[in-house]
C-alpha atoms as a PDB file:
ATOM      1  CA  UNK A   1      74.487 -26.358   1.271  1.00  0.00           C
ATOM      2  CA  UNK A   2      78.217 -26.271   2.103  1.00  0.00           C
ATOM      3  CA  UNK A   3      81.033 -25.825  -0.401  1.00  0.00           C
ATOM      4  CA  UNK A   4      82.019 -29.156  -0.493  1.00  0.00           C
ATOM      5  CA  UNK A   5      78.401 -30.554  -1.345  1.00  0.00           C
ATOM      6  CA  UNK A   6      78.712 -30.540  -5.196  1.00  0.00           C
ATOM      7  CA  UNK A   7      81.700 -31.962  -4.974  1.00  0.00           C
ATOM      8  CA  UNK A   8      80.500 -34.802  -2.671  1.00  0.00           C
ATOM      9  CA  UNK A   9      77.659 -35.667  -5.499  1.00  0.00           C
ATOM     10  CA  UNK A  10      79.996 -35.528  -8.174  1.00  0.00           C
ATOM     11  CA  UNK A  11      81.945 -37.770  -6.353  1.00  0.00           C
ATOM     12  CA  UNK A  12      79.290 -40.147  -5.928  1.00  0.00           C
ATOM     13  CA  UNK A  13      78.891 -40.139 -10.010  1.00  0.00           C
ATOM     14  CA  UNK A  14      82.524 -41.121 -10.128  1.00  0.00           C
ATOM     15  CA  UNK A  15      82.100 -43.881  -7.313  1.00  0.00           C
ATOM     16  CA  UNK A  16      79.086 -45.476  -9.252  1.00  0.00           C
ATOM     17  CA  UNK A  17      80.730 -45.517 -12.351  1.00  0.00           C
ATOM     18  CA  UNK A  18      83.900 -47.161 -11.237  1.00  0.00           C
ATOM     19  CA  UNK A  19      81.489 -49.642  -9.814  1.00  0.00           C
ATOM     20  CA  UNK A  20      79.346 -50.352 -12.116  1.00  0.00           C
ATOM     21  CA  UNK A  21      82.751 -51.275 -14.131  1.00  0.00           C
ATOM     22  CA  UNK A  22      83.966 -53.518 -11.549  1.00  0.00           C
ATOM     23  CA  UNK A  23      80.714 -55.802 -11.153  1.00  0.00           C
ATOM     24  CA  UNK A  24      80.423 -56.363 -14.962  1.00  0.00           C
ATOM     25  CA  UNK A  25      83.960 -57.772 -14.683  1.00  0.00           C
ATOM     26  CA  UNK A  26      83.886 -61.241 -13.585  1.00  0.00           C
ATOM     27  CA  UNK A  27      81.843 -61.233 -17.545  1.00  0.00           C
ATOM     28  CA  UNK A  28      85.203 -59.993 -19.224  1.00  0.00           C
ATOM     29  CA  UNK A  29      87.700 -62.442 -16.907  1.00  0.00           C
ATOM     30  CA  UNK A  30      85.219 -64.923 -18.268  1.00  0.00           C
ATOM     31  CA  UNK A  31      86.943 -64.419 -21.806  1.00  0.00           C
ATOM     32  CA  UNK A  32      90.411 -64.508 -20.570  1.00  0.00           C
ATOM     33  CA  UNK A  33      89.852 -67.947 -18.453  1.00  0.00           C
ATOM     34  CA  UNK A  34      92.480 -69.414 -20.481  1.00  0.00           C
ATOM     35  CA  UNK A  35      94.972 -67.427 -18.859  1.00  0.00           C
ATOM     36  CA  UNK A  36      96.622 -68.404 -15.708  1.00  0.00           C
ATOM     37  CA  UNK A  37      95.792 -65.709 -13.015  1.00  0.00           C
ATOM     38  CA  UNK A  38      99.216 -64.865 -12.644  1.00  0.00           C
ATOM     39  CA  UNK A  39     100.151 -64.478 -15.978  1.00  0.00           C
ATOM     40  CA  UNK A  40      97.221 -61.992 -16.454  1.00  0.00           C
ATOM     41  CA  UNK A  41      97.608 -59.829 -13.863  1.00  0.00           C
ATOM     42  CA  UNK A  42     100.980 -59.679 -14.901  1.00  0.00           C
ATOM     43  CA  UNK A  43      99.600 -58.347 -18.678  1.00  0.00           C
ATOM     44  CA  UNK A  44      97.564 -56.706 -16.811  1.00  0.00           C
ATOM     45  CA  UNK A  45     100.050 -54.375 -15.660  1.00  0.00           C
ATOM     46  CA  UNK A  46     101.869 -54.526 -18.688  1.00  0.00           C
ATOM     47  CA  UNK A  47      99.202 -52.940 -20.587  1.00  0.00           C
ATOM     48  CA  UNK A  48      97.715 -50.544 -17.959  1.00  0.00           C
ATOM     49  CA  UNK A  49     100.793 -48.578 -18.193  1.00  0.00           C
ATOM     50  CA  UNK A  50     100.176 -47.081 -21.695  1.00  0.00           C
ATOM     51  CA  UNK A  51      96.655 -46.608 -21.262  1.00  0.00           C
ATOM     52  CA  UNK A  52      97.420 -44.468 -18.063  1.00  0.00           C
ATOM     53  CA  UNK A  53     100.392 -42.489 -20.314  1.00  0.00           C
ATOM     54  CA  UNK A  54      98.201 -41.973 -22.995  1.00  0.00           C
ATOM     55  CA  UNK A  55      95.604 -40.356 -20.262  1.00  0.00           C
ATOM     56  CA  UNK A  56      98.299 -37.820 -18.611  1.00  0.00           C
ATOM     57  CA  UNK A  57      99.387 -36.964 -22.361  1.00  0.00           C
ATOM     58  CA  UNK A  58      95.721 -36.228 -23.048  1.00  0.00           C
ATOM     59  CA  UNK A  59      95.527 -34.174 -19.508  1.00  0.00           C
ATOM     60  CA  UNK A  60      99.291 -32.483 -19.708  1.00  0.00           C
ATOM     61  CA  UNK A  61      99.570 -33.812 -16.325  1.00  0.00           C
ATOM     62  CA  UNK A  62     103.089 -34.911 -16.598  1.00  0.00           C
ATOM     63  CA  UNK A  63     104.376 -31.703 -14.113  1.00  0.00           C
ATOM     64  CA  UNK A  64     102.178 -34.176 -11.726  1.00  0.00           C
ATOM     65  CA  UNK A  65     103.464 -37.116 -11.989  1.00  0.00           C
ATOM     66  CA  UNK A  66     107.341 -36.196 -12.442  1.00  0.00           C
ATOM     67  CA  UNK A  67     106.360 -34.380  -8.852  1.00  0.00           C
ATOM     68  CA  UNK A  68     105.208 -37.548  -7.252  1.00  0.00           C
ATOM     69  CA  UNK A  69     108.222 -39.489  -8.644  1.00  0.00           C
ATOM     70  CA  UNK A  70     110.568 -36.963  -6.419  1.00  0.00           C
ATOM     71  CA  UNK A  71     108.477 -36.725  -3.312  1.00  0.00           C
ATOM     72  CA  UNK A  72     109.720 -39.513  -1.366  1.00  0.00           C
ATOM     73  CA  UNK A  73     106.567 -39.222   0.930  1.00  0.00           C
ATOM     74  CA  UNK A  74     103.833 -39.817  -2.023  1.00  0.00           C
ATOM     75  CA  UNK A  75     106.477 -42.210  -3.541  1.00  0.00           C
ATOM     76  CA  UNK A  76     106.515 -44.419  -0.637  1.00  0.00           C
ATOM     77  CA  UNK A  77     102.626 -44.222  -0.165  1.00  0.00           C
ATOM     78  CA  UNK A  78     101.935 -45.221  -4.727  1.00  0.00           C
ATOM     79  CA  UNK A  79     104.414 -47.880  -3.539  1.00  0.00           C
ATOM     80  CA  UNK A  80     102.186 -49.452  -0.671  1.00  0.00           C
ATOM     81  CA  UNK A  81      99.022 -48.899  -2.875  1.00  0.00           C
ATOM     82  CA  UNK A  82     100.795 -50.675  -6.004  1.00  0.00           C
ATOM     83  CA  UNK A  83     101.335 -53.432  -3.451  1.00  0.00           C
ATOM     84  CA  UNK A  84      97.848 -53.883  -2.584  1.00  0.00           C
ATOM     85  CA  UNK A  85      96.086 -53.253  -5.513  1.00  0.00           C
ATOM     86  CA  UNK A  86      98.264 -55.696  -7.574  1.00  0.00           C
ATOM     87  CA  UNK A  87      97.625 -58.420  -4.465  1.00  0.00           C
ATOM     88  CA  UNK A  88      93.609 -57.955  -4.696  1.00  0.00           C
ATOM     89  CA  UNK A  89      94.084 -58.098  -8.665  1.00  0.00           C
ATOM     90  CA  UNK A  90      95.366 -61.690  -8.149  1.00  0.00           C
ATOM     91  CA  UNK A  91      93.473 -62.734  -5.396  1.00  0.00           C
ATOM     92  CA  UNK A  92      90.077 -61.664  -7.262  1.00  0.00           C
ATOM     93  CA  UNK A  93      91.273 -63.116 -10.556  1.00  0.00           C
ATOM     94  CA  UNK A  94      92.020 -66.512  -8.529  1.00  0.00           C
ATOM     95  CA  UNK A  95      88.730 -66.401  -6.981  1.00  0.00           C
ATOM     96  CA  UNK A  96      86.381 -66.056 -10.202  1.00  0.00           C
ATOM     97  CA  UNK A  97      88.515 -68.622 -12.303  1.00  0.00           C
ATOM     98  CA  UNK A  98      88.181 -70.699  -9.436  1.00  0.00           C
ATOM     99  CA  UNK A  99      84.407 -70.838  -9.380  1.00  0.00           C
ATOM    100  CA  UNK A 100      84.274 -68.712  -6.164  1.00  0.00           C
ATOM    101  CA  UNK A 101      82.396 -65.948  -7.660  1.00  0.00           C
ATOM    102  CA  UNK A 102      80.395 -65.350  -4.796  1.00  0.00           C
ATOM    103  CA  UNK A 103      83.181 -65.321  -2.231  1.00  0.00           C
ATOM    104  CA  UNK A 104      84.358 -62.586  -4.805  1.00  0.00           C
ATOM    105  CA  UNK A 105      81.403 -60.789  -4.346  1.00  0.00           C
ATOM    106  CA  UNK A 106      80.939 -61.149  -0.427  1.00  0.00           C
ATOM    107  CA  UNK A 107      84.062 -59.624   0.094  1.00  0.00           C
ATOM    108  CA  UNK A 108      83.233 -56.417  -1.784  1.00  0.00           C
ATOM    109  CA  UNK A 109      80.120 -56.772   0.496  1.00  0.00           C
ATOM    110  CA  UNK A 110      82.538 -56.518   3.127  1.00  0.00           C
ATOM    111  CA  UNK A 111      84.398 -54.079   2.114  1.00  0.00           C
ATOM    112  CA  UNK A 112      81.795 -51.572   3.013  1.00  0.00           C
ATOM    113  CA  UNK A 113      81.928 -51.954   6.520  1.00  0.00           C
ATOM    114  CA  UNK A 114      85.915 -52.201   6.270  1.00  0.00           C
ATOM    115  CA  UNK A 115      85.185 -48.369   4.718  1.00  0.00           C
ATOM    116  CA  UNK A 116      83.622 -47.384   7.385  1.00  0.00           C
ATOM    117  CA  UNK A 117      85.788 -48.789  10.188  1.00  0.00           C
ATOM    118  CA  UNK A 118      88.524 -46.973   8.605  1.00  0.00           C
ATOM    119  CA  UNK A 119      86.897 -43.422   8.231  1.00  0.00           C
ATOM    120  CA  UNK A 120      85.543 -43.750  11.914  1.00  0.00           C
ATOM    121  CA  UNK A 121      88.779 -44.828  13.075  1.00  0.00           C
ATOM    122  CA  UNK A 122      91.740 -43.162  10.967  1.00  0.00           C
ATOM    123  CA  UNK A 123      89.916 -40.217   9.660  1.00  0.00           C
ATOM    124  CA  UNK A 124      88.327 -39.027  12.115  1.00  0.00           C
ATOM    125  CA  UNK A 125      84.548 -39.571  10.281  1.00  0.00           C
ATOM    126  CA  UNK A 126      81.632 -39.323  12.386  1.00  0.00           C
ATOM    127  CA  UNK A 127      78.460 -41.246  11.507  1.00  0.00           C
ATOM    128  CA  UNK A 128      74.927 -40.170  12.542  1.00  0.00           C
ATOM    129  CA  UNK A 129      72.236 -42.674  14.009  1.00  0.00           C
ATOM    130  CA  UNK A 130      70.848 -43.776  10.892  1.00  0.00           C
ATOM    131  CA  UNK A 131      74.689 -44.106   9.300  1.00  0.00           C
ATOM    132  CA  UNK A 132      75.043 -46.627  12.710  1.00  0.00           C
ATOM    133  CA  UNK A 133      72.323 -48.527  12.048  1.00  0.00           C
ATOM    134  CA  UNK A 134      72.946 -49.294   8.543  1.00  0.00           C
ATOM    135  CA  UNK A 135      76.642 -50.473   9.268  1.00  0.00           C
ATOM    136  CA  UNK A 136      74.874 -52.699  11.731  1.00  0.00           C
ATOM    137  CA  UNK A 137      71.918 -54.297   9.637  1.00  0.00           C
ATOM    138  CA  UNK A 138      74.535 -54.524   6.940  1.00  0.00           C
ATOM    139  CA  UNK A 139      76.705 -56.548   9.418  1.00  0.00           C
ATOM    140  CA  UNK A 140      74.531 -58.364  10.514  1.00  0.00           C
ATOM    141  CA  UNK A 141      73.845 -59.457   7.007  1.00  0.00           C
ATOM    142  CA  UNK A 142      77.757 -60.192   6.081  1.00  0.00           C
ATOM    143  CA  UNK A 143      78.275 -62.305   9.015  1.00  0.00           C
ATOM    144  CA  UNK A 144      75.286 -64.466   7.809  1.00  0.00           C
ATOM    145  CA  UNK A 145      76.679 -64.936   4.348  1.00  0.00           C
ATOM    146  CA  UNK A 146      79.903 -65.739   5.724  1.00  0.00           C
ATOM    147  CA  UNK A 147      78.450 -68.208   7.950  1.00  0.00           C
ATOM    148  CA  UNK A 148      77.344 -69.909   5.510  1.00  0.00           C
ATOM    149  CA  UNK A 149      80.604 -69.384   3.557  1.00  0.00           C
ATOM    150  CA  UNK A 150      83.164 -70.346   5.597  1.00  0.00           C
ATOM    151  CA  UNK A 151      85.300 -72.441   3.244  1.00  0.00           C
ATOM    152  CA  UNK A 152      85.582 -69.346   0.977  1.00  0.00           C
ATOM    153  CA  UNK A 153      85.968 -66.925   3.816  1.00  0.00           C
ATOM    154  CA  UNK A 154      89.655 -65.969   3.614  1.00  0.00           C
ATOM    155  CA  UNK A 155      88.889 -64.907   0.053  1.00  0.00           C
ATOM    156  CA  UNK A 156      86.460 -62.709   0.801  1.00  0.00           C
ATOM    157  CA  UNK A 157      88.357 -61.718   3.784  1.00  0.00           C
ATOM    158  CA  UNK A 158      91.925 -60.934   1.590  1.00  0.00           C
ATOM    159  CA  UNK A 159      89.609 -59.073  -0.922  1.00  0.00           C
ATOM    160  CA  UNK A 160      88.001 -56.880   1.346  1.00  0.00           C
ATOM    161  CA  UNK A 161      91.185 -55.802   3.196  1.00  0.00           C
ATOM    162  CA  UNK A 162      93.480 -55.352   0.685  1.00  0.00           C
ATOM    163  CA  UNK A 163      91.104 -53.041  -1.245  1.00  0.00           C
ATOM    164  CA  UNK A 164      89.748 -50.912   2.344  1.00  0.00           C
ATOM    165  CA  UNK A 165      93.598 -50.274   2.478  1.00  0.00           C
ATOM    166  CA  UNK A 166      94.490 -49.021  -0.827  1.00  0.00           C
ATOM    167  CA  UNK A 167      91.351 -46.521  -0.943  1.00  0.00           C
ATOM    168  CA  UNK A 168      92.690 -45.669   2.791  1.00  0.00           C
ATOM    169  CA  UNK A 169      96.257 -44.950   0.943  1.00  0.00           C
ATOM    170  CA  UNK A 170      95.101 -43.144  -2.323  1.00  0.00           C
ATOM    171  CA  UNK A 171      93.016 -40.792  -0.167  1.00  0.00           C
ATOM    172  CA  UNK A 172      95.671 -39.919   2.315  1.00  0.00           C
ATOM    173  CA  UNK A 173      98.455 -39.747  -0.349  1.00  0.00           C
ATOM    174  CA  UNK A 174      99.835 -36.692  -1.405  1.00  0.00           C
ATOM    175  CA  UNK A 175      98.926 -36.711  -5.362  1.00  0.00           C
ATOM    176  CA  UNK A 176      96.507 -36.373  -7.577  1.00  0.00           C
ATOM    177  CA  UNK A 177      94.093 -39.022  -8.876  1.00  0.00           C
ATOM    178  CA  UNK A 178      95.331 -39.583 -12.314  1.00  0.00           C
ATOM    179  CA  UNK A 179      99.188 -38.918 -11.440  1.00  0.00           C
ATOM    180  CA  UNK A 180      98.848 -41.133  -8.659  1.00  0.00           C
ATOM    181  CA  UNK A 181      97.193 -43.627 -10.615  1.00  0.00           C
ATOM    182  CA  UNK A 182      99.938 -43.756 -13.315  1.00  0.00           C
ATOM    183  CA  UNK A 183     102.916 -44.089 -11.006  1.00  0.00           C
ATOM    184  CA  UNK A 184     100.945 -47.302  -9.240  1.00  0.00           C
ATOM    185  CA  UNK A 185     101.351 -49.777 -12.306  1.00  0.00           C
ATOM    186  CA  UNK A 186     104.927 -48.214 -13.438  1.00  0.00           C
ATOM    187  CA  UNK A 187     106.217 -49.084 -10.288  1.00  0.00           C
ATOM    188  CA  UNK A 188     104.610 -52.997 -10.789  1.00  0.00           C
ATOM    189  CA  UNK A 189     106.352 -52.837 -14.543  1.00  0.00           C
ATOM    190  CA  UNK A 190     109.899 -53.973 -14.203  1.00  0.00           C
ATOM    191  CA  UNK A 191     108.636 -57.520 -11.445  1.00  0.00           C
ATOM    192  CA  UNK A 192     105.859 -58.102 -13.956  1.00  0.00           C
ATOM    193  CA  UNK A 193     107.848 -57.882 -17.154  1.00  0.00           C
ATOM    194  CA  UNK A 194     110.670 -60.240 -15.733  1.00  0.00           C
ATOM    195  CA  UNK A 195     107.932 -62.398 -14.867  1.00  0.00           C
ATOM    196  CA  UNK A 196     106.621 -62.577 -18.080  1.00  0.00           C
ATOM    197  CA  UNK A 197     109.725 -63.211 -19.565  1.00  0.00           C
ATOM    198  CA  UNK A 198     110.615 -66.167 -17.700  1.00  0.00           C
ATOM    199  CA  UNK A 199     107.402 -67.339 -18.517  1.00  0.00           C
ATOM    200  CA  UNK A 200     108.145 -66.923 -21.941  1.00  0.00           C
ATOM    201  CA  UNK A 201     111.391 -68.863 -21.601  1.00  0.00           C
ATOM    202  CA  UNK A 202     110.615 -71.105 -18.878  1.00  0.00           C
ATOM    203  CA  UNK A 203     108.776 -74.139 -18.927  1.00  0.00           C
ATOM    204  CA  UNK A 204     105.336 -72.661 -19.834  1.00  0.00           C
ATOM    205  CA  UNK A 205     104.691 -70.429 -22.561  1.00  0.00           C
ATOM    206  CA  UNK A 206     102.709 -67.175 -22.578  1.00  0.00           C
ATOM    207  CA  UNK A 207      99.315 -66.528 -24.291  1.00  0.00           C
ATOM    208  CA  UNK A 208     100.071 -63.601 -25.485  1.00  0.00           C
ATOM    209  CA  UNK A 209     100.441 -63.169 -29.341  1.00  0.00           C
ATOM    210  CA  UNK A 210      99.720 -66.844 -30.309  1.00  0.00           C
ATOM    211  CA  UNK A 211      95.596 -65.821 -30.774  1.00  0.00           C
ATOM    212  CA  UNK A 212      94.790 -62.685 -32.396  1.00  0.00           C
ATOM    213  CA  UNK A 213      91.346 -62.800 -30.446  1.00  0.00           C
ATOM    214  CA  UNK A 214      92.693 -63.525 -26.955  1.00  0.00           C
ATOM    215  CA  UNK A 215      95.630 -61.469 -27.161  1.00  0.00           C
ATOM    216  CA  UNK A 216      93.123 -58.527 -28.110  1.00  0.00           C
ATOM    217  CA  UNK A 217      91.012 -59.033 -24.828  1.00  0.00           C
ATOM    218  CA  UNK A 218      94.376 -59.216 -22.815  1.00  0.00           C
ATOM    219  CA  UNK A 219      95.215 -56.522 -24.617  1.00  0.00           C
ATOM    220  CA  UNK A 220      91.778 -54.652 -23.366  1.00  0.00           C
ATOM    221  CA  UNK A 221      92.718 -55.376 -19.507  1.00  0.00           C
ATOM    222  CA  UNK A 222      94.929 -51.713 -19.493  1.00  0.00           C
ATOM    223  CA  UNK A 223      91.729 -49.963 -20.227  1.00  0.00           C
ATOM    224  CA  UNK A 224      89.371 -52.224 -18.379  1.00  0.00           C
ATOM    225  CA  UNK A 225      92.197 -51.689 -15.326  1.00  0.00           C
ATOM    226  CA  UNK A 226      92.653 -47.840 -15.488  1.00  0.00           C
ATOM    227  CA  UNK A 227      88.984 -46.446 -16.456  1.00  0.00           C
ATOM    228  CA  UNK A 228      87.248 -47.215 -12.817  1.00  0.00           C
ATOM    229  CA  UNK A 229      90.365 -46.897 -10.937  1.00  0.00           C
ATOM    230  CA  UNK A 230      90.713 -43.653 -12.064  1.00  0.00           C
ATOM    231  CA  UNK A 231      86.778 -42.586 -10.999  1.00  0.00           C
ATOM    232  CA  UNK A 232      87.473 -44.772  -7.666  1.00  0.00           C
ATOM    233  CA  UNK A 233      90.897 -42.661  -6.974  1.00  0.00           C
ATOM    234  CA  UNK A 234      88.615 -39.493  -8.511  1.00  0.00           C
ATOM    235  CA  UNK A 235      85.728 -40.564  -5.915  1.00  0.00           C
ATOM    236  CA  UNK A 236      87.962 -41.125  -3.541  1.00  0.00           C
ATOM    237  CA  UNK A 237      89.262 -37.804  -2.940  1.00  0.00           C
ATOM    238  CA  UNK A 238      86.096 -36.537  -3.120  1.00  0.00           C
ATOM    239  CA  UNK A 239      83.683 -38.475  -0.562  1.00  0.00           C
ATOM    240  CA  UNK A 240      83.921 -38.993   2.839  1.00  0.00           C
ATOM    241  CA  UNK A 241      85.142 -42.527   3.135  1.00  0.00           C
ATOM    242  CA  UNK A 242      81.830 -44.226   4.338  1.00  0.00           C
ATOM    243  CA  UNK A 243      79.696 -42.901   1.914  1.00  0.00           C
ATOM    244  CA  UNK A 244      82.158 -44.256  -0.583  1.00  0.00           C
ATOM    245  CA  UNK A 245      81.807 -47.708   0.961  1.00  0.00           C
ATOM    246  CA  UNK A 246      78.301 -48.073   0.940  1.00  0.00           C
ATOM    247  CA  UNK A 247      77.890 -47.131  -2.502  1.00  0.00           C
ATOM    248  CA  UNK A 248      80.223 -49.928  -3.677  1.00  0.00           C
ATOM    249  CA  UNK A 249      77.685 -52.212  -2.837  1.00  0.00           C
ATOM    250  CA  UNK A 250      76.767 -51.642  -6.693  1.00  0.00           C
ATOM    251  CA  UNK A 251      79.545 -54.193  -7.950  1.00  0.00           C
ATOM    252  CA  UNK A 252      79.558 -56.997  -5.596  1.00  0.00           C
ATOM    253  CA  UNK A 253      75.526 -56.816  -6.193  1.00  0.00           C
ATOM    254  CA  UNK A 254      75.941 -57.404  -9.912  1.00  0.00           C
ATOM    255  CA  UNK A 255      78.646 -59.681  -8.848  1.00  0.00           C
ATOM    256  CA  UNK A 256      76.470 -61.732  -7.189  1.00  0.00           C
ATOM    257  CA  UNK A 257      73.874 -61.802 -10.275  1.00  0.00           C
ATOM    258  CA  UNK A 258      76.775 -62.699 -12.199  1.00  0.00           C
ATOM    259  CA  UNK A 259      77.950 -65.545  -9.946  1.00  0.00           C
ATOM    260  CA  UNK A 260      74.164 -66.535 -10.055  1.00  0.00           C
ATOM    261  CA  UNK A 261      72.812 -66.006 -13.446  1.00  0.00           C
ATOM    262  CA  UNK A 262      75.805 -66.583 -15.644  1.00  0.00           C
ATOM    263  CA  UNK A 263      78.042 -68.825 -13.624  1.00  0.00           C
ATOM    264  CA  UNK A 264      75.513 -71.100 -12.736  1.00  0.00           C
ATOM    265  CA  UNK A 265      76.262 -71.195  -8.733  1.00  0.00           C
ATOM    266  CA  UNK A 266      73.616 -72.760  -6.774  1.00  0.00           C
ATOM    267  CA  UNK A 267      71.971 -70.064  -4.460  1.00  0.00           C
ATOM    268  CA  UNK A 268      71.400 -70.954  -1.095  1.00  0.00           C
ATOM    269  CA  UNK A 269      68.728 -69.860   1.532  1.00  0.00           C
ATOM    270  CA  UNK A 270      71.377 -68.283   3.904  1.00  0.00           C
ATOM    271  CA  UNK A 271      71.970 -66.001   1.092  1.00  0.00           C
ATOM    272  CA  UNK A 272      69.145 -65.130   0.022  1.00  0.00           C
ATOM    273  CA  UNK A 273      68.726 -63.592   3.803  1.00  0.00           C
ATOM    274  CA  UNK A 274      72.093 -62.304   3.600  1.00  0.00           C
ATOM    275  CA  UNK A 275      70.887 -60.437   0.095  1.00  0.00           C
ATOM    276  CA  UNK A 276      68.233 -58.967   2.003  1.00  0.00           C
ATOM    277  CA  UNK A 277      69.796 -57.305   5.396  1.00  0.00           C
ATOM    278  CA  UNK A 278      72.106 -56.198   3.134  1.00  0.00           C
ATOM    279  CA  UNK A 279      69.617 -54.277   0.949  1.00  0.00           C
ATOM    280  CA  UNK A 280      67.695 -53.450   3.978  1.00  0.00           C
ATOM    281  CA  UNK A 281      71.206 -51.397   5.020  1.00  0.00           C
ATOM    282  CA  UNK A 282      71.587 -49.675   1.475  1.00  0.00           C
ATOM    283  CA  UNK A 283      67.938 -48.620   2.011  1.00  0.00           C
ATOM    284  CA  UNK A 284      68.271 -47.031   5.947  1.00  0.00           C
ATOM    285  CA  UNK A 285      71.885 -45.470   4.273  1.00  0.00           C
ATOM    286  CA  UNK A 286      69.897 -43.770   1.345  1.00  0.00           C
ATOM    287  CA  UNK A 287      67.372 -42.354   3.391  1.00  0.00           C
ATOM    288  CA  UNK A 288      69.864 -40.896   5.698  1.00  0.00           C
ATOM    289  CA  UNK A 289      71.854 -39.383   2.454  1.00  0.00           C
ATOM    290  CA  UNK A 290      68.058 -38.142   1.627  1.00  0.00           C
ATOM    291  CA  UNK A 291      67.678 -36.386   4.766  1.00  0.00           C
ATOM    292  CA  UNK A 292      71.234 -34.773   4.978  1.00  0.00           C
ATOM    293  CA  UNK A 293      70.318 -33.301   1.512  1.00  0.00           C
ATOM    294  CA  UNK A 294      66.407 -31.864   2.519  1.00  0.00           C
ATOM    295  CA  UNK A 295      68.395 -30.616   5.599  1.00  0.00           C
ATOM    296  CA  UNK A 296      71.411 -28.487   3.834  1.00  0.00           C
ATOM    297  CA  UNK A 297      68.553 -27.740   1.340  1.00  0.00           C
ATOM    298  CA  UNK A 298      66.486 -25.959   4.434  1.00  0.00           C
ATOM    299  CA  UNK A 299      69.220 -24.177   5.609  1.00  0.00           C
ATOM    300  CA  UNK A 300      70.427 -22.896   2.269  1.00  0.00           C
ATOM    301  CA  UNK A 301      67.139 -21.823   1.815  1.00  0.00           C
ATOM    302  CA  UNK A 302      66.870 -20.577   5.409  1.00  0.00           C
ATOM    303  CA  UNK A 303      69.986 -17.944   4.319  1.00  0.00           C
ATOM    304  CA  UNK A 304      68.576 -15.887   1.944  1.00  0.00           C
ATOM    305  CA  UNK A 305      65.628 -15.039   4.061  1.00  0.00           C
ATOM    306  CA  UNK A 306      67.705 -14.175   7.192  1.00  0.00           C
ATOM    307  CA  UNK A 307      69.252 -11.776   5.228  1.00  0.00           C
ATOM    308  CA  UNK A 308      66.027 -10.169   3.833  1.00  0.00           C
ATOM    309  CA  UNK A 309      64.536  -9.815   7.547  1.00  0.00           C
ATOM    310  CA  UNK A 310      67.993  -8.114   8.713  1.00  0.00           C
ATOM    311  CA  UNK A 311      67.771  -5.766   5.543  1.00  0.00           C
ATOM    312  CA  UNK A 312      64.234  -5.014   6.080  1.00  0.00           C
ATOM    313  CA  UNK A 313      64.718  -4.227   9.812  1.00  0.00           C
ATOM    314  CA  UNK A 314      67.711  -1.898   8.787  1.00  0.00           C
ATOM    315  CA  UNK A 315      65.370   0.243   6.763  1.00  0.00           C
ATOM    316  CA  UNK A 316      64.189   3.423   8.222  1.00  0.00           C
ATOM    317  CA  UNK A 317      60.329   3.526   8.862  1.00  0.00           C
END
């Protein structure tokens, strides 16, 4: 087993986690539906902020992030990742008070395969046979769910980009997870404050503060925000980039049980198939992480009795 092997699993605890989060929460923007998806994801940055100080208080991580705020370089790259996370926060907020739950989840379905073109291409990952075939099967299982979801295909598209690029960012970028993750929604503060006010003073009102109950479960989005971002930024740093991917097929699956179950969206037979390939590509992935494991297993075993032999044949008979 090579150094970086625990880490890699403890990534993939992080990963699941964060994802396991983010599929459960089409159920909690259920409870804010009230809210116009632009106000929100403006509270939502609002009250991500604290939650994310109160975290680096916790951590004395505040040497971190002062760092980041003075090097221009990872300054410049928590800019472009504030950008696109706070774009996919709206555009996934739009989509499930829409009704388009399932164009929500297909594009976290895609975003898999976005992973992986981006670790082949910009970070140099290499994929084994089995890896190959998987990204294909699972392909081959996107494009027939977006065949048969055209209408809603720029959602799924916007989604799937604009997240694949902010992983892309956090992973390259020069900072910490939690740091990194705290600079992200101060740098959203002042734009989403001033448009909160003019809400506030313009011709609509905000929700905010008028219901003790809703203004609680606005109040919830900091945490809901910050907890799996920081395991994804965690997991992240951690994984190779394609192994991340594929394991993210945890929330648009409970996503699409969501849209199903809950939601009440009719499910058609071109998804059903879709559902399956897709599966079928989770499965081949697994059994490749399987034998990658049994393998490093074999030759850590393999090292111990190497050196046994060579001691043995260094003894005088």
């Amino acid at each position: 087993m090579t150094a970086s092997e625990p880490q890699r699993q403890d990534g993939l605890s992080y990963a699941i986690g964060a994802y396991l989060i983010w599929g459960l929460l089409p159920l909690y923007l259920r409870l804010v539906h009230a809210v116009p998806p632009t106000e929100f994801v403006g509270w939502r940055v609002v009250c991500t902020v604290p939650v994310c100080i109160a975290i680096v208080s916790f951590r004395r991580q505040w040497p971190d992030v002062i760092a980041a705020l003075r090097n221009p370089r990872a300054l410049l790259a928590l800019l472009a990742s504030a950008l696109l996370i706070g774009g996919n926060w709206l555009i996934y907020v739009i989509a499930i008070q829409s009704g388009h739950v399932f164009a929500a989840s297909l594009g976290y379905y895609i975003n898999p395969l976005v992973n992986v073109l981006i670790g082949t291409i910009f970070l140099g990952e290499r994929l084994g046979w089995r890896q190959w075939l998987a990204s294909a099967v699972a392909a081959v299982g996107v494009a027939v769910l977006a065949w048969g979801a055209r209408d809603m295909l720029l959602i799924s598209v916007a989604l799937a980009g604009t997240f694949g690029l902010y992983g892309l960012v956090r992973k390259l970028a020069p900072v910490g997870s939690l740091p990194g993750l705290t600079v992200e929604p101060a740098l959203l503060l002042a734009p989403a404050v001033a448009w909160l006010a003019w809400l506030g003073h313009g011709p609509a009102e905000t929700h905010f503060g008028h219901d003790a109950w809703l203004t609680t479960i606005i109040a919830l989005s900091g945490v809901v925000t910050a907890v799996p971002l920081l395991l994804f930024a965690i997991a992240a740093r951690r994984m190779d980039y394609s192994a991340l991917g594929f394991a993210q097929y945890v929330a648009p699956t409970i996503v699409f049980a969501t849209g199903l179950l809950v939601f009440d969206e009719p499910l058609r037979t071109v998804q059903i198939v879709s559902f399956v390939l897709i599966w079928a590509s989770i499965a081949i992935f697994s059994w490749d992480l399987i034998a990658q494991r049994r393998a490093a297993s074999a030759r850590h075993e393999l090292v111990p009795a190497a050196e046994e032999i060579r001691r043995v044949d260094r003894e005088p008979v």
